[in-house]
Protein backbone atom coordinates (compact mmCIF):
# COMPACT_ATOMS: atom_id res chain seq x y z
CA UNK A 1 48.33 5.51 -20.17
CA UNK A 2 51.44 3.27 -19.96
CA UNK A 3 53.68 6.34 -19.38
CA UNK A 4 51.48 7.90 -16.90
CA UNK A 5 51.47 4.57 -14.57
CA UNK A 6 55.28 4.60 -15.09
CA UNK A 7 55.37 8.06 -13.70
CA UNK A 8 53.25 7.23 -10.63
CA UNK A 9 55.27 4.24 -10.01
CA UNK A 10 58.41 6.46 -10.24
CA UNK A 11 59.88 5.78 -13.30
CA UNK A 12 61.06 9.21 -14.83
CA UNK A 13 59.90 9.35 -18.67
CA UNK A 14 63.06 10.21 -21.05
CA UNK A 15 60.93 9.80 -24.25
CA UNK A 16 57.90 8.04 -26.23
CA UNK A 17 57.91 6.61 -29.39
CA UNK A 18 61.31 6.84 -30.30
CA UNK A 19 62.53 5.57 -34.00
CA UNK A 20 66.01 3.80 -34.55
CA UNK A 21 66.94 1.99 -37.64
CA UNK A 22 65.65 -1.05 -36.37
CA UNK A 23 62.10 0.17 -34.99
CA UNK A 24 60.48 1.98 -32.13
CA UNK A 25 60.51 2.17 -28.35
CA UNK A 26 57.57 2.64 -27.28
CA UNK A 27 58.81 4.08 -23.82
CA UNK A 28 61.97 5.00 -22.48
CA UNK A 29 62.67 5.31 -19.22
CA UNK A 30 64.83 5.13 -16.11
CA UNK A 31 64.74 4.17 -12.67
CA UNK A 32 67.63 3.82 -9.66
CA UNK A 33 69.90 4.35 -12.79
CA UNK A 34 68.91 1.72 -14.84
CA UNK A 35 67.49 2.17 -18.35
CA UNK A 36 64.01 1.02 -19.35
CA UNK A 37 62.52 0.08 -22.52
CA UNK A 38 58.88 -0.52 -22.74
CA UNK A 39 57.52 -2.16 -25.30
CA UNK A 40 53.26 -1.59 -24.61
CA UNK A 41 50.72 -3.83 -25.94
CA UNK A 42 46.90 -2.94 -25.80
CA UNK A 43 44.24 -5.03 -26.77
CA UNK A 44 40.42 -4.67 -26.93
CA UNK A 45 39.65 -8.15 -25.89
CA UNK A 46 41.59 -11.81 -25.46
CA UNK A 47 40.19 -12.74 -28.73
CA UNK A 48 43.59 -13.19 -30.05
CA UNK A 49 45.38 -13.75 -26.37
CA UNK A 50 46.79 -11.91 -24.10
CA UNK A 51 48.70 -8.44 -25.22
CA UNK A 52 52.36 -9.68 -24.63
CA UNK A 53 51.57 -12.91 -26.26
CA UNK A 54 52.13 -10.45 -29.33
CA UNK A 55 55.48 -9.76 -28.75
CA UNK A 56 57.46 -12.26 -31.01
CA UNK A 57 60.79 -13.52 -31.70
CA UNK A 58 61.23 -11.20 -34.52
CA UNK A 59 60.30 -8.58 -32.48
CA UNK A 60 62.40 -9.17 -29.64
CA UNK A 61 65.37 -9.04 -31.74
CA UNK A 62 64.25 -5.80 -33.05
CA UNK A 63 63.72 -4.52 -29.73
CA UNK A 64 67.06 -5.59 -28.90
CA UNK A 65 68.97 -4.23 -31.49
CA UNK A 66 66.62 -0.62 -31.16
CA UNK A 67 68.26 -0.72 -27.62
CA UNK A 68 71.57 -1.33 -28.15
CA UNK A 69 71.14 1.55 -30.93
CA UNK A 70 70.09 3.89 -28.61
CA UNK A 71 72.50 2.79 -25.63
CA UNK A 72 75.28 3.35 -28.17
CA UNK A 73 73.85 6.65 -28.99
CA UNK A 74 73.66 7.88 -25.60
CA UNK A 75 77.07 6.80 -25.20
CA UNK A 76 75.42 4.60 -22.20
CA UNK A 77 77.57 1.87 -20.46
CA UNK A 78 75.11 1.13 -17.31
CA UNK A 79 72.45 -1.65 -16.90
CA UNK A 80 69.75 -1.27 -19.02
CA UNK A 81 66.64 -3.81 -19.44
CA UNK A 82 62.95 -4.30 -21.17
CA UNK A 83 59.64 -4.37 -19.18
CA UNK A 84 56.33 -4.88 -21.62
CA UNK A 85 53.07 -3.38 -20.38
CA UNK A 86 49.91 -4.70 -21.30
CA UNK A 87 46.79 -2.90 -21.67
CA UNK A 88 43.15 -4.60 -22.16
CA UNK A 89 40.93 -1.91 -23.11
């Protein structure tokens, strides 16, 4: 669902659920030459908050270093960044 609104939006999909030694990206894509990673967040209700409020310190250093892994893998020197997307089901 994420990927799909990326799409329509016109963010061109370079891959989906990709492992590193540090964790997953959920999403990777690109847009105007910069590098996206999407961390997505779905939820069935606000029970326990809002989606993103789910995305923790901890996890933001593993979603750093997951990027820099795959920047360095790609041999990629541009501008790169993270978006979350939130889904309530």
């Amino acid at each position: 669902m994420a990927a799909d609104f990326l799409a329509q939006k016109g963010y061109q999909i370079l891959g989906k659920n990709l492992r590193t030694p540090h964790g997953e990206i959920d999403i990777l894509a690109s847009i105007n030459q910069i590098l996206v990673f999407v961390e997505v967040k779905t939820r069935t209700s606000h029970e326990f908050g809002d989606p993103e409020n789910s995305i923790t310190s901890r996890k933001l250093n593993h979603m750093d270093a997951s990027a820099q892994f795959i920047t360095q893998q790609m041999d990629f020197t541009g501008t790169w960044q993270w978006d979350a997307i939130s889904i309530l089901k």
